[in-house]
C-alpha atoms as a PDB file:
ATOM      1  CA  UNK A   1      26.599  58.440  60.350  1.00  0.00           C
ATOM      2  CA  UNK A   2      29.542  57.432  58.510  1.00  0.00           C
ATOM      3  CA  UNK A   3      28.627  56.213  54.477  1.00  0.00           C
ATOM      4  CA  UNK A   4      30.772  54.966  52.067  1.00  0.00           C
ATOM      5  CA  UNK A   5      29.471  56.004  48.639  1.00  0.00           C
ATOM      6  CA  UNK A   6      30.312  53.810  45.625  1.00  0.00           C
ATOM      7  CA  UNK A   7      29.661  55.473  42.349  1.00  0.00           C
ATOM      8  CA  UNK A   8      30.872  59.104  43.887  1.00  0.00           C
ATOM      9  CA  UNK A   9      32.383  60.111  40.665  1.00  0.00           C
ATOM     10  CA  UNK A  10      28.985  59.853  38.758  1.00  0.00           C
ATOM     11  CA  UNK A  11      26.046  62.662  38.634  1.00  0.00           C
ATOM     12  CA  UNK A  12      24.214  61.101  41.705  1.00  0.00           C
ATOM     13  CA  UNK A  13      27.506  60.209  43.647  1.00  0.00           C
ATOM     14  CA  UNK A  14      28.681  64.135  43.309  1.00  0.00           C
ATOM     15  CA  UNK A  15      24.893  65.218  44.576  1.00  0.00           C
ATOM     16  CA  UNK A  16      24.709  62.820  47.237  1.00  0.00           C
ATOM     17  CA  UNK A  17      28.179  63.830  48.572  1.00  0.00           C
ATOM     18  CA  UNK A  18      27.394  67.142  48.462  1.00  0.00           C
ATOM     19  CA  UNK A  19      24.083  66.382  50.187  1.00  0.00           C
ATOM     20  CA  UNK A  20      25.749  63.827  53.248  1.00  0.00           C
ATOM     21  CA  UNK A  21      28.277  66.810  53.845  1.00  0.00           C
ATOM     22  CA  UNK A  22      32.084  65.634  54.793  1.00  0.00           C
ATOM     23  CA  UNK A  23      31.377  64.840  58.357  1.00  0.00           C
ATOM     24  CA  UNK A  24      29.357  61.888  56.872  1.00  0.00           C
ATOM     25  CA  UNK A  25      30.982  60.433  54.679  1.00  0.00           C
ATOM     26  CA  UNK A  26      33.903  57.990  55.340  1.00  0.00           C
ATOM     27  CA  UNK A  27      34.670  57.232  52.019  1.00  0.00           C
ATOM     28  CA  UNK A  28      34.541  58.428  47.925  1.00  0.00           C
ATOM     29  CA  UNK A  29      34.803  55.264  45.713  1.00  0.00           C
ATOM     30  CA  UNK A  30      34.616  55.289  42.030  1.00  0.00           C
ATOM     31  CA  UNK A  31      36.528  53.249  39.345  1.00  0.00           C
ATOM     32  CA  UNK A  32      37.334  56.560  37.829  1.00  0.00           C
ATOM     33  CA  UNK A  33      39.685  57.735  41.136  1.00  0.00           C
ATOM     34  CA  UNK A  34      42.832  56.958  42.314  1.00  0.00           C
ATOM     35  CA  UNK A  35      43.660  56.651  45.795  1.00  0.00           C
ATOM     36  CA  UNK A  36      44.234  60.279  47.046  1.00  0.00           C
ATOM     37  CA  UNK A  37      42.423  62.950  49.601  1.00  0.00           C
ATOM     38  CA  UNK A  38      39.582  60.067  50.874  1.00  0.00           C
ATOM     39  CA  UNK A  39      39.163  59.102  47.204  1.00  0.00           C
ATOM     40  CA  UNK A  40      39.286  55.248  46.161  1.00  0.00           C
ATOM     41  CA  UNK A  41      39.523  53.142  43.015  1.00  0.00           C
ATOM     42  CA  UNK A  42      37.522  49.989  44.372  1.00  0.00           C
ATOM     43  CA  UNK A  43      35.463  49.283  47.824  1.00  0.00           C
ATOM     44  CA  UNK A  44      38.208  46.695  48.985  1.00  0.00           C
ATOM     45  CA  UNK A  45      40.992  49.479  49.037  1.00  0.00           C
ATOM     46  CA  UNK A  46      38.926  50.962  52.331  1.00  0.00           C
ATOM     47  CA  UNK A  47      38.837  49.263  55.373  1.00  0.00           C
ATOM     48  CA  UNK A  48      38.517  52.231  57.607  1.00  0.00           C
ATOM     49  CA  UNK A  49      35.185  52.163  59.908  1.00  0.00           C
ATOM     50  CA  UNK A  50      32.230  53.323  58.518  1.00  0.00           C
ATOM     51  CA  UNK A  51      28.002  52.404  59.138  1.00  0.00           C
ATOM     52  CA  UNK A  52      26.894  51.475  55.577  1.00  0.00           C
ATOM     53  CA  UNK A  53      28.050  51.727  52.267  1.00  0.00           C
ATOM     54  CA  UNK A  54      25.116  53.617  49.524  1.00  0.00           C
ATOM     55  CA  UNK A  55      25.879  52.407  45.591  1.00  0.00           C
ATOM     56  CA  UNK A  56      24.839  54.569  43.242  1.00  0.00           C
ATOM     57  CA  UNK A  57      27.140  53.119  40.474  1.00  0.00           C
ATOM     58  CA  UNK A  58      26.236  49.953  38.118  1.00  0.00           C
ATOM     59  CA  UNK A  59      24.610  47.217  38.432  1.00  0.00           C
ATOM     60  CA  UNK A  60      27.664  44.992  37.297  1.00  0.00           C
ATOM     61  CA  UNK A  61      29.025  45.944  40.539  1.00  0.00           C
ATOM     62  CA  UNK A  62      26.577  43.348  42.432  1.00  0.00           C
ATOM     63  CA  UNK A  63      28.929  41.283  43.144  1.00  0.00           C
ATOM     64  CA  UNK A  64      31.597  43.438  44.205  1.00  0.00           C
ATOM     65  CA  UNK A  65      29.523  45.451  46.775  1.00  0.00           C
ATOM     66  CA  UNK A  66      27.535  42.701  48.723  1.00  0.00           C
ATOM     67  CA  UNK A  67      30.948  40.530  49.063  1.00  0.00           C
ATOM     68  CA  UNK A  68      32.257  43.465  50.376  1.00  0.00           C
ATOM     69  CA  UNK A  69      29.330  44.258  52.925  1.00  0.00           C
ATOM     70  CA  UNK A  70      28.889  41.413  53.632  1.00  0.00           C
ATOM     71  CA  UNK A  71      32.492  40.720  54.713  1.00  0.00           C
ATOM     72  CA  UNK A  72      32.540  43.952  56.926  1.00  0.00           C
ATOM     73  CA  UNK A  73      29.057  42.992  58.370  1.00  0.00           C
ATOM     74  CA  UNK A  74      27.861  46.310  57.448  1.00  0.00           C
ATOM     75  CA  UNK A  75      24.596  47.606  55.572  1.00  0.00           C
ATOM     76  CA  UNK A  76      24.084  48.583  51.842  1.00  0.00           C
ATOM     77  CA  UNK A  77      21.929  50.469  50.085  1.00  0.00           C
ATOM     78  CA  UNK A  78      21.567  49.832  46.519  1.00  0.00           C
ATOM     79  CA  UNK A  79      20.044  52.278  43.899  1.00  0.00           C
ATOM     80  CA  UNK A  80      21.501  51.370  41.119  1.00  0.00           C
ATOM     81  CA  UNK A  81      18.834  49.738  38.651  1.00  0.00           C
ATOM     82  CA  UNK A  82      19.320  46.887  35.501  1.00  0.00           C
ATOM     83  CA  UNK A  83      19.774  44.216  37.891  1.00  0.00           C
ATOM     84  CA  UNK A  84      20.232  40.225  35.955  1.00  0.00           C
ATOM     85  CA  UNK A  85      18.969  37.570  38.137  1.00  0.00           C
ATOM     86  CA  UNK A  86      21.866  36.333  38.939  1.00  0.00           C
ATOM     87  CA  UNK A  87      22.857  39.665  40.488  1.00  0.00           C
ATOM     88  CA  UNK A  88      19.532  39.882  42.177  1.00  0.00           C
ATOM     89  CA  UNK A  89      20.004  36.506  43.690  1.00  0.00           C
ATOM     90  CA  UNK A  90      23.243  37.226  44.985  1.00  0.00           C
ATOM     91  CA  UNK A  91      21.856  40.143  46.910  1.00  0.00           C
ATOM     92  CA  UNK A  92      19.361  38.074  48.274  1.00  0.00           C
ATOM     93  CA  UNK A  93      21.710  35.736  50.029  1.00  0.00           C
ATOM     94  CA  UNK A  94      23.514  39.109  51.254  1.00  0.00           C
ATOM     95  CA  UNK A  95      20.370  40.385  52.838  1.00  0.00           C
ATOM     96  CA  UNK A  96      19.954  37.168  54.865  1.00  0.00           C
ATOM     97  CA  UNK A  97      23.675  38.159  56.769  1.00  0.00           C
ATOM     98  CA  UNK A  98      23.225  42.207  56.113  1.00  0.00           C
ATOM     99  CA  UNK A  99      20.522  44.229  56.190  1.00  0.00           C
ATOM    100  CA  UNK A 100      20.232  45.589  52.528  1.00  0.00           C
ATOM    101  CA  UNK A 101      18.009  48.268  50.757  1.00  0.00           C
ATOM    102  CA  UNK A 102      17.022  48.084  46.666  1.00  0.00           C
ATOM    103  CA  UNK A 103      14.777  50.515  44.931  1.00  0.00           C
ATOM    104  CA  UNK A 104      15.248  51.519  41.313  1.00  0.00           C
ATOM    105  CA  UNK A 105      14.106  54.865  42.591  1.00  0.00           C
ATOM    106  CA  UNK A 106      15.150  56.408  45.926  1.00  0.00           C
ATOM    107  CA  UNK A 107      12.243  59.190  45.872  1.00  0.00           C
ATOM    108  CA  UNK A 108       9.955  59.326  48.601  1.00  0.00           C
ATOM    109  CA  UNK A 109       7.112  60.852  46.539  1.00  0.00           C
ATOM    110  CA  UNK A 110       7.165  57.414  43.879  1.00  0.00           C
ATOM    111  CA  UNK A 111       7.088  55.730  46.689  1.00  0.00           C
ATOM    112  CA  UNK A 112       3.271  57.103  48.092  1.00  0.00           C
ATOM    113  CA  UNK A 113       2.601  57.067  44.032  1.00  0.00           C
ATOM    114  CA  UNK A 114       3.183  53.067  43.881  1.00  0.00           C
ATOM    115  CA  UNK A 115       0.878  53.102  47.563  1.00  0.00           C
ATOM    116  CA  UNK A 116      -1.845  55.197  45.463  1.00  0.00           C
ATOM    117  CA  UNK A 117      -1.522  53.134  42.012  1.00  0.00           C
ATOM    118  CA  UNK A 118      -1.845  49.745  43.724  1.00  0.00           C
ATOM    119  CA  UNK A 119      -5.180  50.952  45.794  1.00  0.00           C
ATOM    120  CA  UNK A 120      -6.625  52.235  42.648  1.00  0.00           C
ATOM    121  CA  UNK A 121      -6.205  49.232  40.874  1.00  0.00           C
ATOM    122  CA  UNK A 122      -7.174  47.374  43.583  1.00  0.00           C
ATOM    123  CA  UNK A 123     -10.643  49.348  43.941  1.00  0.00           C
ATOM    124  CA  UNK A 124     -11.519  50.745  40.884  1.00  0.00           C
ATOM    125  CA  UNK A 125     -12.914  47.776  38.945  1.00  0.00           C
ATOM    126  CA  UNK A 126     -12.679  46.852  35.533  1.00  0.00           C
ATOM    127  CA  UNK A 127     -10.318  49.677  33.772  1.00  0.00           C
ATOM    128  CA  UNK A 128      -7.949  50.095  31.490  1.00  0.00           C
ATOM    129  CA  UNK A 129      -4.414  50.640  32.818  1.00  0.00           C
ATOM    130  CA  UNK A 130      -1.589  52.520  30.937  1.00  0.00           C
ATOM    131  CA  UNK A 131       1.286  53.652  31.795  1.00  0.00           C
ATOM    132  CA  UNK A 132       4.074  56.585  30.408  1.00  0.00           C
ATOM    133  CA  UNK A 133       7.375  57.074  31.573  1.00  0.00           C
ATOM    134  CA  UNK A 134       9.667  59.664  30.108  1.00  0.00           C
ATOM    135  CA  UNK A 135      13.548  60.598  30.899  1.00  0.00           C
ATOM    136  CA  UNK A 136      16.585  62.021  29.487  1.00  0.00           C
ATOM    137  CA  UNK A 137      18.133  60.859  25.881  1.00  0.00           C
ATOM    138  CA  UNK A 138      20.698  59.129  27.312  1.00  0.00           C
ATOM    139  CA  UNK A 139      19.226  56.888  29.627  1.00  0.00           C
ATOM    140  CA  UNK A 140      20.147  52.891  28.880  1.00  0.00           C
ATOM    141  CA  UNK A 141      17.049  51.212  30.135  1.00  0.00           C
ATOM    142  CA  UNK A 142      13.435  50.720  28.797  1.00  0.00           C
ATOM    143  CA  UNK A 143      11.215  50.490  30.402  1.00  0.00           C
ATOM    144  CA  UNK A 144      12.652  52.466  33.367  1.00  0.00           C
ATOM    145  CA  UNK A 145      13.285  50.465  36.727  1.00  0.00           C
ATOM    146  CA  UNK A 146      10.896  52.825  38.068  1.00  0.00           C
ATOM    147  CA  UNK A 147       8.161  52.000  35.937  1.00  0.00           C
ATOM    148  CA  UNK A 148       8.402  48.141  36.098  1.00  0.00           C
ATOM    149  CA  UNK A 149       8.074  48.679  39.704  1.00  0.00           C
ATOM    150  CA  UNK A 150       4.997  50.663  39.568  1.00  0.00           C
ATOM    151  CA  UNK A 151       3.872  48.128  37.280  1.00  0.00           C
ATOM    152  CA  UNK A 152       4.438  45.115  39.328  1.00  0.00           C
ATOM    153  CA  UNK A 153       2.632  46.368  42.377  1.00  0.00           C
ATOM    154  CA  UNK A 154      -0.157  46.872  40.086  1.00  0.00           C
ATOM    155  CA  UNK A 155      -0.593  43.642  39.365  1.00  0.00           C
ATOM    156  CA  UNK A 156      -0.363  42.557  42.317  1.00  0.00           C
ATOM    157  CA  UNK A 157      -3.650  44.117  42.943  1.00  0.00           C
ATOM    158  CA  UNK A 158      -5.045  42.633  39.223  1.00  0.00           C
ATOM    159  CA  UNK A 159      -4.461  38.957  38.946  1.00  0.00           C
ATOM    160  CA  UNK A 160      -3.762  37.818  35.570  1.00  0.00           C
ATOM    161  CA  UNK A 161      -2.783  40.912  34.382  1.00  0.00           C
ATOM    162  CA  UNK A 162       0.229  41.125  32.132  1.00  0.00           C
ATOM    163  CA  UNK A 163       2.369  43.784  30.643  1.00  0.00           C
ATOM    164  CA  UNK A 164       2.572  45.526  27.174  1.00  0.00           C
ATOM    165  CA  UNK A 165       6.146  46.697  26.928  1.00  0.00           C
ATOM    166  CA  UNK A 166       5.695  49.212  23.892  1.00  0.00           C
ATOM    167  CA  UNK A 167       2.463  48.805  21.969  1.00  0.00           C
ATOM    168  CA  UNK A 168       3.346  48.593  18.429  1.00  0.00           C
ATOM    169  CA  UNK A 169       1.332  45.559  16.423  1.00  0.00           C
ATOM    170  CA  UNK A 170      -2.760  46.326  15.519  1.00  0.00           C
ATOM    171  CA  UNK A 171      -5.305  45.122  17.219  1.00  0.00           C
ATOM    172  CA  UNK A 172      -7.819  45.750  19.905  1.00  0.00           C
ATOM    173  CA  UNK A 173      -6.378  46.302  23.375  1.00  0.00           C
ATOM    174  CA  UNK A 174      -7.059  43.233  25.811  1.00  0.00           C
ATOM    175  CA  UNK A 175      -8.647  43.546  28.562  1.00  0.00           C
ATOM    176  CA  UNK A 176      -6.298  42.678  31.681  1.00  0.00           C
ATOM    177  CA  UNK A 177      -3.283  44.764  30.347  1.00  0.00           C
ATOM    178  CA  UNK A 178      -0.963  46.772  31.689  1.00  0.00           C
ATOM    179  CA  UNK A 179       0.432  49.181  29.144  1.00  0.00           C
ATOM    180  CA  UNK A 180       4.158  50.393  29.383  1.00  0.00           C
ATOM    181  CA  UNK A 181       5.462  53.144  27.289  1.00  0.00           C
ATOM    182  CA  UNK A 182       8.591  55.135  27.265  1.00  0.00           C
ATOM    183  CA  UNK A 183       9.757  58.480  26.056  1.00  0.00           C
ATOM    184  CA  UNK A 184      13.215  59.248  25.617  1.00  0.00           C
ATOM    185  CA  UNK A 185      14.066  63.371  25.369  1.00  0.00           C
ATOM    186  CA  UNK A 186      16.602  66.196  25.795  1.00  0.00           C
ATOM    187  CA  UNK A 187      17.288  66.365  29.982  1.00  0.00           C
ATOM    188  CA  UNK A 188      14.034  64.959  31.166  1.00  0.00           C
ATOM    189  CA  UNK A 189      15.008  63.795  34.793  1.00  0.00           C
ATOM    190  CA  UNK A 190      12.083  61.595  35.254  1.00  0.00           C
ATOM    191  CA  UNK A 191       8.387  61.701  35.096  1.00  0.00           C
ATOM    192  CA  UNK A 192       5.936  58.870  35.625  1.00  0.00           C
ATOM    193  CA  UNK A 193       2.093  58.767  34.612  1.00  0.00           C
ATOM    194  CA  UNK A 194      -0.782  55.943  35.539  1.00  0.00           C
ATOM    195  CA  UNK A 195      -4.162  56.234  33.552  1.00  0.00           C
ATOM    196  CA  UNK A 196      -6.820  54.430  35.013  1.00  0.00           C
ATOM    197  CA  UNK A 197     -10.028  54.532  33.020  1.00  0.00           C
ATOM    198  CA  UNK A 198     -13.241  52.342  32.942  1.00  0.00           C
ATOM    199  CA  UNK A 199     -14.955  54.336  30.215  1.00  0.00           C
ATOM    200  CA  UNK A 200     -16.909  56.386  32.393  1.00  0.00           C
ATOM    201  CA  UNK A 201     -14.048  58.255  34.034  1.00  0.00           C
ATOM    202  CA  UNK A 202     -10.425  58.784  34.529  1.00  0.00           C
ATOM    203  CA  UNK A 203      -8.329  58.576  37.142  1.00  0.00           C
ATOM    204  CA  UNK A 204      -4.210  60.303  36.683  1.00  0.00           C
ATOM    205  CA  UNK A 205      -1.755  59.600  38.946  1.00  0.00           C
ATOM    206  CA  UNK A 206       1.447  61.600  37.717  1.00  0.00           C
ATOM    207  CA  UNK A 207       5.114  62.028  39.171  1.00  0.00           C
ATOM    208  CA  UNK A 208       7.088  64.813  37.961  1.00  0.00           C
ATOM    209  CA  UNK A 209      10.833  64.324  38.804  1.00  0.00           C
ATOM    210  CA  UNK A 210      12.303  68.107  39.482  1.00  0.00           C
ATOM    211  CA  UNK A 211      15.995  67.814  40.270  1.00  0.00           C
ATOM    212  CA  UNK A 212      17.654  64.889  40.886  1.00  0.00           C
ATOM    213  CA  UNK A 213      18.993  65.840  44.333  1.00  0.00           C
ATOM    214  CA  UNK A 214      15.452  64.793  45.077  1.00  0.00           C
ATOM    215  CA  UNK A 215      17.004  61.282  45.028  1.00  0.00           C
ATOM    216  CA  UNK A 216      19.923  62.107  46.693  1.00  0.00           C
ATOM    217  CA  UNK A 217      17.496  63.060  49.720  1.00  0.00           C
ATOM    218  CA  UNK A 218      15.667  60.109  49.539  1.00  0.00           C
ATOM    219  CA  UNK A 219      18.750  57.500  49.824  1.00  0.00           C
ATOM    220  CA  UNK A 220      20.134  59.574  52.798  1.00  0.00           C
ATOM    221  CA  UNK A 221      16.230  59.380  54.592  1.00  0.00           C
ATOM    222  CA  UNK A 222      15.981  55.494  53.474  1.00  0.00           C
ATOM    223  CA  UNK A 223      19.950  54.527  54.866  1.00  0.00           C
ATOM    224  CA  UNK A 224      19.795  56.592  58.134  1.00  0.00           C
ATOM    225  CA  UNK A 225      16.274  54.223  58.375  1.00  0.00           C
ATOM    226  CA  UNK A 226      18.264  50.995  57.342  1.00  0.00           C
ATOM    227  CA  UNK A 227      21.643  51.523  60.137  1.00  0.00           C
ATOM    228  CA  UNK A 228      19.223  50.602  62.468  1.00  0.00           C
ATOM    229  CA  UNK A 229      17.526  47.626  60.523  1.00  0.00           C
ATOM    230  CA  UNK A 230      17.914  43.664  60.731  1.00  0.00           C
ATOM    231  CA  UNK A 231      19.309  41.594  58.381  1.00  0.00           C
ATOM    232  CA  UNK A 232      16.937  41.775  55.706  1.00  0.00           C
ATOM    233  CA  UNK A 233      15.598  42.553  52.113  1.00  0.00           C
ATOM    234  CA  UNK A 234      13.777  46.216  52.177  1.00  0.00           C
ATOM    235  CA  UNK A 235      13.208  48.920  50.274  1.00  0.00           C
ATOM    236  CA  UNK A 236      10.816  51.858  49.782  1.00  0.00           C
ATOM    237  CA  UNK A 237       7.857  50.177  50.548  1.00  0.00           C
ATOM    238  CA  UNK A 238       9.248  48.710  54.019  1.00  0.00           C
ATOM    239  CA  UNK A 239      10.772  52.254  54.803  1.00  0.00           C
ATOM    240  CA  UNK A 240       7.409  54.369  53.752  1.00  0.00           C
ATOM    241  CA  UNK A 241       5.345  52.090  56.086  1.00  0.00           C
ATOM    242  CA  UNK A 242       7.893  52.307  59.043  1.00  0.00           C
ATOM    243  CA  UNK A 243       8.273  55.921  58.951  1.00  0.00           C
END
């Protein structure tokens, strides 16, 4: 397996080179680098052969990465999170010529979580459903792309239920709500908690990020899984219930 890893000169580009080892990767692309040793400034100054391309930069580089993958008929994985929806519509056209993988988190473990969470929700009854999320000081996004995800396939097991983004006014909690809130601290790499309570008793589902090379692992699992793959949209859920 040959990957070409966009993003390499950020914190999960160095951990998932380290990871892939040399004889996997074809080639290093960041907008930091030059063009020396197997290093590149931009995906279109490569055009050596290689099986799919894994972006772990920004989401403003939509564009740039599905033109290219799609152009080379190769697959993409995409873990980069912040998406518009312009960006998200352009990479569904690109999945319908490519197959290509999104998922704001590449951990195996949130994966199962978001398979428990929606089952629980699904089953439990009537409860209240909150949700906390906490990570690093620096991070950009709130809520996390993680926990909007976990969120979503909630609802989809509670119809009519909508989100609280930050509770903040007064006022009694409504019924079919789906609480969000964030904490933002020191080097927190990630942790993710569902409450589910009906007033009788409590159900915790809870995700402790350790490292984040626990990521790495996960995108190289979920892109040896997508080489293989047709044209198509897919991500953690689709690889979880193929494996």
């Amino acid at each position: 397996m040959k990957l070409i890893i966009n993003g390499a000169g950020g914190k999960m580009g160095h951990i998932l080179s380290d990871m892939a080892g040399s004889e996997n990767i074809a080639a290093l692309v960041d907008v930091a680098f030059g063009t020396e040793g197997g290093k590149y400034h931009a995906l279109d100054d490569f055009n050596g052969e290689a099986d799919a391309v894994v972006d772990f930069s920004n989401h403003a580089a939509t564009q740039a990465v599905t033109s290219y993958c799609v152009g080379r008929n190769i697959p993409v994985l995409i873990a980069s999170t912040g998406q518009t929806p312009e960006e998200l519509s352009l990479i569904r056209e690109a999945s319908g010529k490519i197959p290509v993988f999104i998922s704001p988190n590449m951990s195996v473990g949130v994966a199962l979580v978001a398979d428990i969470a929606e089952r629980v929700a699904r089953l439990f009854g009537d409860c209240d459903i909150e949700m906390i999320e906490a990570h690093h000081n620096q991070k950009l996004d709130v809520p996390s792309g993680t926990a909007l995800m976990l969120a979503k396939r909630i609802q989809e097991a509670r119809e009519g239920s909508t989100f609280n983004i930050g509770r903040h006014e007064n006022g009694k909690r409504p019924e079919n709500e789906i609480g969000i809130h964030s904490l933002r601290y020191g080097s927190e790499v990630g942790t993710h908690e569902v409450i589910f309570s009906n007033g009788l008793e409590t159900i915790t589902i809870r995700h402790d990020a350790k490292n984040r090379a626990l990521f790495a692992k996960g995108a190289l699992s979920a892109v040896r899984w997508l080489i293989s793959q047709k044209p198509g949209l897919y991500g953690m859920r689709d690889f979880i219930a193929g494996e």
